[in-house]
N, C-alpha and C. Protein backbone atom coordinates (compact mmCIF):
# COMPACT_ATOMS: atom_id res chain seq x y z
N UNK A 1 -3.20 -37.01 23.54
CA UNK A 1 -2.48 -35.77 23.72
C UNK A 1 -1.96 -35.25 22.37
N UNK A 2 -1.47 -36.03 21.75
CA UNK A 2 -1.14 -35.60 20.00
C UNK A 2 -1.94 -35.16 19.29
N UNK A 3 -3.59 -35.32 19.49
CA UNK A 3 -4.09 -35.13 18.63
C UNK A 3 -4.52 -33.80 19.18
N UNK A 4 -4.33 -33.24 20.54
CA UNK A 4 -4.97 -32.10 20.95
C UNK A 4 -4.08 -31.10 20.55
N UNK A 5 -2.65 -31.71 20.75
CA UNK A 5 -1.34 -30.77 19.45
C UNK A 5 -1.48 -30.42 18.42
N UNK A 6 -2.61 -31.63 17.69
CA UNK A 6 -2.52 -31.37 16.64
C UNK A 6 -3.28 -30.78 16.04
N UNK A 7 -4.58 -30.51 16.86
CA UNK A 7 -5.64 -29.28 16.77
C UNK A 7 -5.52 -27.78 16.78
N UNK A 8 -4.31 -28.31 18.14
CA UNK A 8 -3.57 -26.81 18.45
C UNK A 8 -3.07 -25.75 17.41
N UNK A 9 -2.29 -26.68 16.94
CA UNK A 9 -1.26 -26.50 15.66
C UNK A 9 -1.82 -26.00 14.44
N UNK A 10 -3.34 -26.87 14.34
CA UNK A 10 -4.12 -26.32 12.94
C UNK A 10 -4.31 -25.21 13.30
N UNK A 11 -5.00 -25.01 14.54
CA UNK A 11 -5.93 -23.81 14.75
C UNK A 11 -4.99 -22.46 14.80
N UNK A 12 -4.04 -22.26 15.35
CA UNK A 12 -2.76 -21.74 15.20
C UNK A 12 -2.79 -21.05 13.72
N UNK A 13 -2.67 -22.50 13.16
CA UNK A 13 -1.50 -22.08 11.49
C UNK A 13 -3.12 -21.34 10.59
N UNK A 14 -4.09 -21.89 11.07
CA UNK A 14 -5.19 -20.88 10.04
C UNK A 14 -5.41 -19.60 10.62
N UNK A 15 -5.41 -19.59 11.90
CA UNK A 15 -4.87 -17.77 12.08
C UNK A 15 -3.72 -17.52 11.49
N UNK A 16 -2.56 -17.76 11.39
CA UNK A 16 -1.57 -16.73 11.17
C UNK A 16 -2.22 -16.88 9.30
N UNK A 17 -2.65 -17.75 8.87
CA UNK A 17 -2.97 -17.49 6.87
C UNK A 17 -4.10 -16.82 7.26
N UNK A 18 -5.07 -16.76 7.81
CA UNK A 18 -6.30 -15.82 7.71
C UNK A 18 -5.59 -13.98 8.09
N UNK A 19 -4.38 -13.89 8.35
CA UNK A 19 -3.44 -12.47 8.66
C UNK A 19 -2.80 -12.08 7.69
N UNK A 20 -2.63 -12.64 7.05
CA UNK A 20 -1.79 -12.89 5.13
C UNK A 20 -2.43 -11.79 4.34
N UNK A 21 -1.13 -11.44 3.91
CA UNK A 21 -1.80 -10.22 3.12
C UNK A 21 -2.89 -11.14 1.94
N UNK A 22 -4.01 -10.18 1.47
CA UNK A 22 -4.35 -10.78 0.30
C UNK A 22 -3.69 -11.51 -1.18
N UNK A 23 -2.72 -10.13 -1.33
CA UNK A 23 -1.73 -10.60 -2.47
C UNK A 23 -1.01 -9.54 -3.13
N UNK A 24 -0.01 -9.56 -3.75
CA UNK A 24 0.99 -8.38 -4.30
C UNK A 24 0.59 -8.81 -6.05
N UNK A 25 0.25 -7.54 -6.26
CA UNK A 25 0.01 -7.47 -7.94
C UNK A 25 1.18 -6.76 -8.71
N UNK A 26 1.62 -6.69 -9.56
CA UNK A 26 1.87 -5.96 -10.88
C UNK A 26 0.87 -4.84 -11.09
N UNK A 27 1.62 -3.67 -11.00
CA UNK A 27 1.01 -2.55 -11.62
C UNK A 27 0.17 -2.79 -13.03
N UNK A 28 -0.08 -3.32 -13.55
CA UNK A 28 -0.31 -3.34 -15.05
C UNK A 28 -1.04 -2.95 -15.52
N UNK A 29 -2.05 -2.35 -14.63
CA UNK A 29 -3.57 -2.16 -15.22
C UNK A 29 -4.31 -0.79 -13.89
N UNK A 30 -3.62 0.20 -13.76
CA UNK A 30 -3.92 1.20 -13.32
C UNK A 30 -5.73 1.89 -13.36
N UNK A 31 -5.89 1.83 -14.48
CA UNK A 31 -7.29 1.96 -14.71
C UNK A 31 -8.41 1.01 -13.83
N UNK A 32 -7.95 -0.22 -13.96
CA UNK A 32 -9.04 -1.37 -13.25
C UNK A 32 -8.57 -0.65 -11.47
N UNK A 33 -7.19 -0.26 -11.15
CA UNK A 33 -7.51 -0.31 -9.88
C UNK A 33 -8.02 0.88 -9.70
N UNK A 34 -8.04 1.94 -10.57
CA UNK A 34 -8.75 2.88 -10.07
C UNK A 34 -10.64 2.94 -10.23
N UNK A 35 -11.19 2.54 -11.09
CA UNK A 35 -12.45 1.82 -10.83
C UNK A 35 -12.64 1.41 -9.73
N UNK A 36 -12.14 0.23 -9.28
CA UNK A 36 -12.29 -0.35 -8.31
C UNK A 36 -11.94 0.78 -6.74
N UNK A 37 -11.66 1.84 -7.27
CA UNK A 37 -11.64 2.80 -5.63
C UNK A 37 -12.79 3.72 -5.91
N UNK A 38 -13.61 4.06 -6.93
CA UNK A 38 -14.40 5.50 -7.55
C UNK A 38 -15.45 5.40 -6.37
N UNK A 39 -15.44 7.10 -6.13
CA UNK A 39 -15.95 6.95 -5.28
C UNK A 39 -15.59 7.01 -3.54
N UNK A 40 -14.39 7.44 -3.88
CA UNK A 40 -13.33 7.06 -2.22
C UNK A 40 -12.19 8.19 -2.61
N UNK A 41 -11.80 8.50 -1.74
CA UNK A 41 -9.92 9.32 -1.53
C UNK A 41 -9.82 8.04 -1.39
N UNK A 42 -8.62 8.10 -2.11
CA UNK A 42 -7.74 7.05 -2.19
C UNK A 42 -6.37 7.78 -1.91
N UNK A 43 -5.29 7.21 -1.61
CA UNK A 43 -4.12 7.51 -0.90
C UNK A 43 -3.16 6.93 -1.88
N UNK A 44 -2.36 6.89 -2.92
CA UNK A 44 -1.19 6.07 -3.27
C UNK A 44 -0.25 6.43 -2.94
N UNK A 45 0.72 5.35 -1.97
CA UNK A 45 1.75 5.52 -1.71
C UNK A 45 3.29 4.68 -2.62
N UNK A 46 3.72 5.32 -3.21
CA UNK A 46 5.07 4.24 -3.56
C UNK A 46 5.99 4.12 -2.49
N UNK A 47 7.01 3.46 -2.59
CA UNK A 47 7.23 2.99 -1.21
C UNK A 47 8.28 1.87 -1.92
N UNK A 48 9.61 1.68 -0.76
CA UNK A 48 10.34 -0.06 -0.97
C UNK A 48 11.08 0.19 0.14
N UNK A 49 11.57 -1.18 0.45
CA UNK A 49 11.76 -1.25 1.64
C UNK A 49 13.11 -0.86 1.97
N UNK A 50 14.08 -0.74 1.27
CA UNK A 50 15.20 -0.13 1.33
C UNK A 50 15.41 1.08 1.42
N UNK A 51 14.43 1.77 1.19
CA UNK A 51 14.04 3.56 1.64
C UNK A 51 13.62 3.35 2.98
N UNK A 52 14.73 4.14 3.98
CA UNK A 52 14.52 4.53 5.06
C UNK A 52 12.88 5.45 5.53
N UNK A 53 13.07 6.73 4.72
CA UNK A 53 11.70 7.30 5.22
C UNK A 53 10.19 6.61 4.74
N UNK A 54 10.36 6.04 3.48
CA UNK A 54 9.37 5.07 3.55
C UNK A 54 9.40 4.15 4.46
N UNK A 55 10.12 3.50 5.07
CA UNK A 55 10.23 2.26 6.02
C UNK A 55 9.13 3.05 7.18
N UNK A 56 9.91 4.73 8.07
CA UNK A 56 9.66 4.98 8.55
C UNK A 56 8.06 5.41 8.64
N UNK A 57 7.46 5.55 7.57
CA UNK A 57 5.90 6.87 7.54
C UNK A 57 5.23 5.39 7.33
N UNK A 58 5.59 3.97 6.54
CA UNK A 58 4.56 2.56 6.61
C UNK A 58 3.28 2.39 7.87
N UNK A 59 4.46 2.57 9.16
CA UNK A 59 3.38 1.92 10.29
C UNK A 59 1.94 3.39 10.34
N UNK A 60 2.09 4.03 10.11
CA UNK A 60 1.29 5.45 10.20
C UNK A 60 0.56 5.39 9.12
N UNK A 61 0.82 5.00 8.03
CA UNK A 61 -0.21 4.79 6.67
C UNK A 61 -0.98 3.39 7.06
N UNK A 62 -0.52 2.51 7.50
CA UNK A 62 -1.45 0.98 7.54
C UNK A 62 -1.78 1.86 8.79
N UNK A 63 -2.10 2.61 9.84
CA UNK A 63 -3.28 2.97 11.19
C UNK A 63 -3.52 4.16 10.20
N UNK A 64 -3.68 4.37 9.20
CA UNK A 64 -4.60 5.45 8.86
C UNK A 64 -5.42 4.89 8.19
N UNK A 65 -5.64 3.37 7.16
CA UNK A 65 -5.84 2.66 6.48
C UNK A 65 -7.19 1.99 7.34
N UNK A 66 -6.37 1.58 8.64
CA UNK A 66 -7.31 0.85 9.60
C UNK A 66 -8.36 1.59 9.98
N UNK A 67 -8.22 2.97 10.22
CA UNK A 67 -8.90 3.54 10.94
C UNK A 67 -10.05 4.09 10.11
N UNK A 68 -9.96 4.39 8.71
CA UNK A 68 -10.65 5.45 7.73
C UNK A 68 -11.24 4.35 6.30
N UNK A 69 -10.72 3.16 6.67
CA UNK A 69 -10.86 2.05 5.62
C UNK A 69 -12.79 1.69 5.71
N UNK A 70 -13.40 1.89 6.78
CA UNK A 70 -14.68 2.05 6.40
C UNK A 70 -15.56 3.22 6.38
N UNK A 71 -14.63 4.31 5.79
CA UNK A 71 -14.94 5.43 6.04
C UNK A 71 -15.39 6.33 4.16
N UNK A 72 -15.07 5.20 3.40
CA UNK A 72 -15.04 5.67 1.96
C UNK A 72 -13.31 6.28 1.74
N UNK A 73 -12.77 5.45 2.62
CA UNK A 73 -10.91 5.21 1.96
C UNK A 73 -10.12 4.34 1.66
N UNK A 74 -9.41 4.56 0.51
CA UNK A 74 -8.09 3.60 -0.02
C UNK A 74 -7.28 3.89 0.39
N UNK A 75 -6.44 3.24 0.51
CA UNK A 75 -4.70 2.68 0.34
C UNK A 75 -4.21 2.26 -0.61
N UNK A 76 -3.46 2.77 -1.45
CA UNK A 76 -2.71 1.73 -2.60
C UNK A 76 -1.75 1.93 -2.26
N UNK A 77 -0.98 0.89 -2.02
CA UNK A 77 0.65 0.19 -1.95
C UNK A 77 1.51 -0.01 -3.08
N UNK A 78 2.09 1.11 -3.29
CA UNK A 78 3.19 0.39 -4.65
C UNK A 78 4.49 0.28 -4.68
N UNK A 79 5.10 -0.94 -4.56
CA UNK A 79 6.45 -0.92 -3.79
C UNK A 79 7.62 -0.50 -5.52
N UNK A 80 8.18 -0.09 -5.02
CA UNK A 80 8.99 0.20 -6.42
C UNK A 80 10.24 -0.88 -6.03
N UNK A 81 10.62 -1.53 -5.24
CA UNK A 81 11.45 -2.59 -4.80
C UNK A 81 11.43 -3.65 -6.24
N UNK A 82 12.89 -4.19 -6.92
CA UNK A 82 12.75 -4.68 -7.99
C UNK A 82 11.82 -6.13 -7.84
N UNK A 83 10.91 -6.39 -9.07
CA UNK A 83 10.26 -7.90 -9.10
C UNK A 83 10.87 -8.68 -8.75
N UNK A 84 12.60 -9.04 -8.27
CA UNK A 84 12.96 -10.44 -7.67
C UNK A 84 12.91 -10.07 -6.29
N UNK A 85 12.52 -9.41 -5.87
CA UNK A 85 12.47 -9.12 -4.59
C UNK A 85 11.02 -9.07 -3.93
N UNK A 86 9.75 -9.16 -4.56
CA UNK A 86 9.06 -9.28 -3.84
C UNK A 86 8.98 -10.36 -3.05
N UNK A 87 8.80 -11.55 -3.32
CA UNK A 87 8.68 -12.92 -2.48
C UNK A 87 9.88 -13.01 -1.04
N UNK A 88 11.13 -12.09 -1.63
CA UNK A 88 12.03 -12.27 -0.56
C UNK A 88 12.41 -10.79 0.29
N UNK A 89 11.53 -9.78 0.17
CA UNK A 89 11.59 -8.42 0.81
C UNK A 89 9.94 -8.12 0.80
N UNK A 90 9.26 -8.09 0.18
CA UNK A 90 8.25 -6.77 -0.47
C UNK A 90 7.26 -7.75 0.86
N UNK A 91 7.15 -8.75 0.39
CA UNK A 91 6.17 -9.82 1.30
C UNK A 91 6.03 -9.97 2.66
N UNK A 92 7.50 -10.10 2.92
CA UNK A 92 7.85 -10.23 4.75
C UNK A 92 7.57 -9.10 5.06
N UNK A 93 8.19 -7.68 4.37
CA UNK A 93 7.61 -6.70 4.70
C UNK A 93 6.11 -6.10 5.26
N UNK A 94 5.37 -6.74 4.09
CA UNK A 94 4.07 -6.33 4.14
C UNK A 94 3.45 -7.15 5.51
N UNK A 95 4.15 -8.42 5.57
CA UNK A 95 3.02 -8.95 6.25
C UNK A 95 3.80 -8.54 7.89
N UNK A 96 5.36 -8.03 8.28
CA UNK A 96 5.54 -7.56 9.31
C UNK A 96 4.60 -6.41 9.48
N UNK A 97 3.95 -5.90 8.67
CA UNK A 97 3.15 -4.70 9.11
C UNK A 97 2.09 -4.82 8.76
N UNK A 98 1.46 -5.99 8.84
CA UNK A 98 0.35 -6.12 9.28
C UNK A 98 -1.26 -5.61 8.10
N UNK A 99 -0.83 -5.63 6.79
CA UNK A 99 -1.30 -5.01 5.52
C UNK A 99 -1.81 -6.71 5.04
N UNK A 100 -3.14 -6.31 5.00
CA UNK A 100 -4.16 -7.81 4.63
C UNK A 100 -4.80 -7.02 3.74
N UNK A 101 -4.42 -6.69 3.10
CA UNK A 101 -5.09 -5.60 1.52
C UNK A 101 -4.22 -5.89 0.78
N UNK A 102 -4.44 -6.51 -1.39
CA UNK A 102 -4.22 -6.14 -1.80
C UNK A 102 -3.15 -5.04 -1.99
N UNK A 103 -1.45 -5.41 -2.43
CA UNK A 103 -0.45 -4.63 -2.31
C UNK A 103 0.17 -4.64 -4.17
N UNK A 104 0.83 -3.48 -4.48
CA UNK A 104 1.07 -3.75 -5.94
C UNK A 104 2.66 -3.42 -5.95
N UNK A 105 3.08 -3.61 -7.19
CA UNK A 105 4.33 -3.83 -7.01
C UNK A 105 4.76 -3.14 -8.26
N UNK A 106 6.13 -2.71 -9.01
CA UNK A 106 6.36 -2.29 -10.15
C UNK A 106 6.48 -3.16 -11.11
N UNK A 107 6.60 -3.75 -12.08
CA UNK A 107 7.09 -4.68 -12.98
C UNK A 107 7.11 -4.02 -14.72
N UNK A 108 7.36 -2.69 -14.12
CA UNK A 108 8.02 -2.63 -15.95
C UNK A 108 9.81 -2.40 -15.89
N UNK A 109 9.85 -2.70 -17.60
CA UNK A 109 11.02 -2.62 -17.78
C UNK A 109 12.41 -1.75 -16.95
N UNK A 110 11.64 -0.86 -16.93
CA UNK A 110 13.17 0.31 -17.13
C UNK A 110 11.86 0.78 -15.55
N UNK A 111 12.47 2.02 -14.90
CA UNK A 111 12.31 2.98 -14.14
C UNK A 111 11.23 4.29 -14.86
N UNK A 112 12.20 4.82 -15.85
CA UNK A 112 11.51 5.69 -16.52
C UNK A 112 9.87 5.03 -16.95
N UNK A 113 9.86 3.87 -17.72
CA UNK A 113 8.61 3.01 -17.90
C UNK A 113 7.31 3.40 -17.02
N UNK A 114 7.88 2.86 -15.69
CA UNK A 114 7.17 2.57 -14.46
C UNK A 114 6.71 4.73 -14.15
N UNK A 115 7.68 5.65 -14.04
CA UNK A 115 7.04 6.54 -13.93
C UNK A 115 6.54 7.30 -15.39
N UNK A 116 6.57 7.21 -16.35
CA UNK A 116 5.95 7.97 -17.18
C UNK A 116 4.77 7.26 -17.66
N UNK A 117 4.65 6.01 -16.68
CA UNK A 117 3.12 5.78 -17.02
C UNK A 117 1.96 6.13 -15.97
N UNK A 118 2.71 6.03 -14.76
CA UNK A 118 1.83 6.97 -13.22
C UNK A 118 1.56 8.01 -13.43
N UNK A 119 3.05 8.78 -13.49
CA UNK A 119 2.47 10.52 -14.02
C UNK A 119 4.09 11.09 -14.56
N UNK A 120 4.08 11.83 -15.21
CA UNK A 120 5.35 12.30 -16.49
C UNK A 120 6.31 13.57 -15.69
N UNK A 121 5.19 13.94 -14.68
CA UNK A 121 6.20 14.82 -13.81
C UNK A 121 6.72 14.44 -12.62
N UNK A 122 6.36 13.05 -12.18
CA UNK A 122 7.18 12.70 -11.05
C UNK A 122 8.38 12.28 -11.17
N UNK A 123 9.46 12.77 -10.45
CA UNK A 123 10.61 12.54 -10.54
C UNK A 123 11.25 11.37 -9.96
N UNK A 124 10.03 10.43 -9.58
CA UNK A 124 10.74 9.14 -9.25
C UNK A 124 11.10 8.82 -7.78
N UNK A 125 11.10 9.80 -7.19
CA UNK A 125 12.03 10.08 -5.48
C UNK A 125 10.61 8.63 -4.80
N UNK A 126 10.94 8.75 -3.83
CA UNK A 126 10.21 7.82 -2.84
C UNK A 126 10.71 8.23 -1.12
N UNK A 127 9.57 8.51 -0.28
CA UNK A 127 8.02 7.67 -0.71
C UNK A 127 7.43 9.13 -1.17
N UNK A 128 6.70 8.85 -1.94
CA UNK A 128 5.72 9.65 -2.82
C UNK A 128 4.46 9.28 -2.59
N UNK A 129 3.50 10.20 -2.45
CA UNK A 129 2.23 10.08 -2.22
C UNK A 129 1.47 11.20 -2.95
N UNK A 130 -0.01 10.25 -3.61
CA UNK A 130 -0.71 11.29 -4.14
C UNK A 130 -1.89 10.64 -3.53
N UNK A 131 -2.79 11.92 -3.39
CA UNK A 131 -4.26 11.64 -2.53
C UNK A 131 -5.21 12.67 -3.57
N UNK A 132 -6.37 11.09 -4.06
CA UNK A 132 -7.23 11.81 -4.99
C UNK A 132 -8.92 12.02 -4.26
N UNK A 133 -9.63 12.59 -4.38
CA UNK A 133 -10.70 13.16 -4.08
C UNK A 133 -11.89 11.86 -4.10
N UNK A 134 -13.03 11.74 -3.70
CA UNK A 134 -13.73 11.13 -4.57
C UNK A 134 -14.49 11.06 -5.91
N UNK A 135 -13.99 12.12 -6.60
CA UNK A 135 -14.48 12.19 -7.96
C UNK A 135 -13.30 11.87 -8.84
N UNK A 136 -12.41 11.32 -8.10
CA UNK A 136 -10.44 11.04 -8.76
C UNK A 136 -9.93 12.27 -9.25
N UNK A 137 -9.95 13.52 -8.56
CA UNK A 137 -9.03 14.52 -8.85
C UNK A 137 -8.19 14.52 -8.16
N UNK A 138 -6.67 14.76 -8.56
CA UNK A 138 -5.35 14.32 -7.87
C UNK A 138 -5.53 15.50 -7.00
N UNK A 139 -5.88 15.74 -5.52
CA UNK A 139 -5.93 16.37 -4.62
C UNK A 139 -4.50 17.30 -3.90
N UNK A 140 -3.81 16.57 -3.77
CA UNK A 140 -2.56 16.39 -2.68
C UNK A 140 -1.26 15.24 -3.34
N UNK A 141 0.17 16.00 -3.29
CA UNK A 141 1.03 14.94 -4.10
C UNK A 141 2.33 15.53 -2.97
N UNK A 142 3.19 14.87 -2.16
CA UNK A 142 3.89 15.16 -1.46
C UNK A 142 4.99 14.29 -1.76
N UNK A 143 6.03 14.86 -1.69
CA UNK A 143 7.26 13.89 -1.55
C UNK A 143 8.06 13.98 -0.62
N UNK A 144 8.14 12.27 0.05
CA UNK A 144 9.60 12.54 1.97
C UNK A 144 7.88 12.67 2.47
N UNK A 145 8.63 11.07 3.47
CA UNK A 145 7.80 10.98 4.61
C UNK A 145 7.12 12.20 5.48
N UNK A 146 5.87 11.93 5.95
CA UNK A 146 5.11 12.51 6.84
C UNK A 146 4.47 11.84 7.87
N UNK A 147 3.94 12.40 8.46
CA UNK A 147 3.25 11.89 9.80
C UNK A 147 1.78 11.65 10.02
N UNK A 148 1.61 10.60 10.25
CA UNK A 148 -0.06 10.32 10.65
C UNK A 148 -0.86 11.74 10.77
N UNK A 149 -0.48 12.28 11.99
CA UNK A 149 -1.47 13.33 11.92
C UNK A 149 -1.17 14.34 10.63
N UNK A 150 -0.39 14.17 9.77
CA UNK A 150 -0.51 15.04 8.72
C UNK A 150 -1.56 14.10 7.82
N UNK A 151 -1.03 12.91 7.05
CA UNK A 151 -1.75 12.34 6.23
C UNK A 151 -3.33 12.39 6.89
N UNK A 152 -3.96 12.30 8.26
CA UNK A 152 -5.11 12.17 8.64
C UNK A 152 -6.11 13.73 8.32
N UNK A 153 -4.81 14.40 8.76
CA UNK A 153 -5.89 15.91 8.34
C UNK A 153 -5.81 15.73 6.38
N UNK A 154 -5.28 15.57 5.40
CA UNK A 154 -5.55 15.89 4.78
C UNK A 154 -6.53 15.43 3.98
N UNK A 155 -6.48 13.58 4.73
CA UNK A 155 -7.86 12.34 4.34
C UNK A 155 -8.99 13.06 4.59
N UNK A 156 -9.04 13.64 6.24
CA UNK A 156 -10.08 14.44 6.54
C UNK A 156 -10.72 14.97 6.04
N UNK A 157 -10.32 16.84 5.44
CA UNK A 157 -10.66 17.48 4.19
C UNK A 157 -11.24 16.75 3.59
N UNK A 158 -10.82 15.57 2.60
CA UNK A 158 -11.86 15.11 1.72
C UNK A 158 -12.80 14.25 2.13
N UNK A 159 -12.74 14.06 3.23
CA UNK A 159 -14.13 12.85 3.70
C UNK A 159 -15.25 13.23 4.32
N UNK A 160 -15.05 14.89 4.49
CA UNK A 160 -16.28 15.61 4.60
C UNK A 160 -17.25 16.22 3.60
């Protein structure tokens, strides 16, 4: 009987790690992740978890993610939540909602750092979203939560 527990138990614990997000990066290298989308609308959202309307528009970006993710679309996740906080916020977060993609995180110095290297006119607010084309032209840049069916019509537009 123990050992059928104890089958149980494995089989169990490698589902819930096969549900695990992939992993939370450091911004550091913007260029490699955008390579790695060419070719796709991509969606970046900043985002932390202590922002209410980001908390709120999350579950609607991961089912737009799900739904359009084999469709020639990204998601980028960038939590602006400080680096001691990922392991004990950014993580539980991600994985309460269900995000098994690759998630990035801020890790420069200062604030100003972190936005005048994204882009020089964002003012920092959150959640912020910019949606680029597939040829990476910044398409669409909104700031303050929205709604699935908004973010879906505007993925739309470009996936035709």
């Amino acid at each position: 009987m123990r050992y059928i527990i104890a089958i149980v138990l494995l089989l169990i614990s490698v589902n819930l790690f096969s549900q695990e997000i992939k992993s939370v990066k450091n911004i550091d290298d913007l260029e490699a992740i955008r390579k790695s989308t060419e070719g796709k609308v991509v969606l970046y959202n900043f985002w932390a978890t202590w922002c209410g309307p980001c908390v709120q528009e999350f579950p609607d970006l991961v089912k737009l993610y799900n739904n359009y993710k084999d469709k020639d679309f990204a998601l980028i996740f960038i939590s602006v939540d400080v680096p001691e906080q990922v392991q004990s916020k950014v993580l539980p977060f991600l994985k309460k909602n269900s995000v098994d993609f690759v998630s990035y995180y801020n890790d420069f110095r200062t604030i100003d750092d972190f936005i005048n290297y994204y882009d020089k006119n964002w003012e920092g607010a959150i959640p912020s979203t910019y949606i680029y084309d597939k040829n990476g032209n910044l398409s669409q840049k909104f700031i303050g939560n929205q709604s699935y069916e908004f973010f879906e019509s505007e993925i739309k537009k470009l996936l035709n």
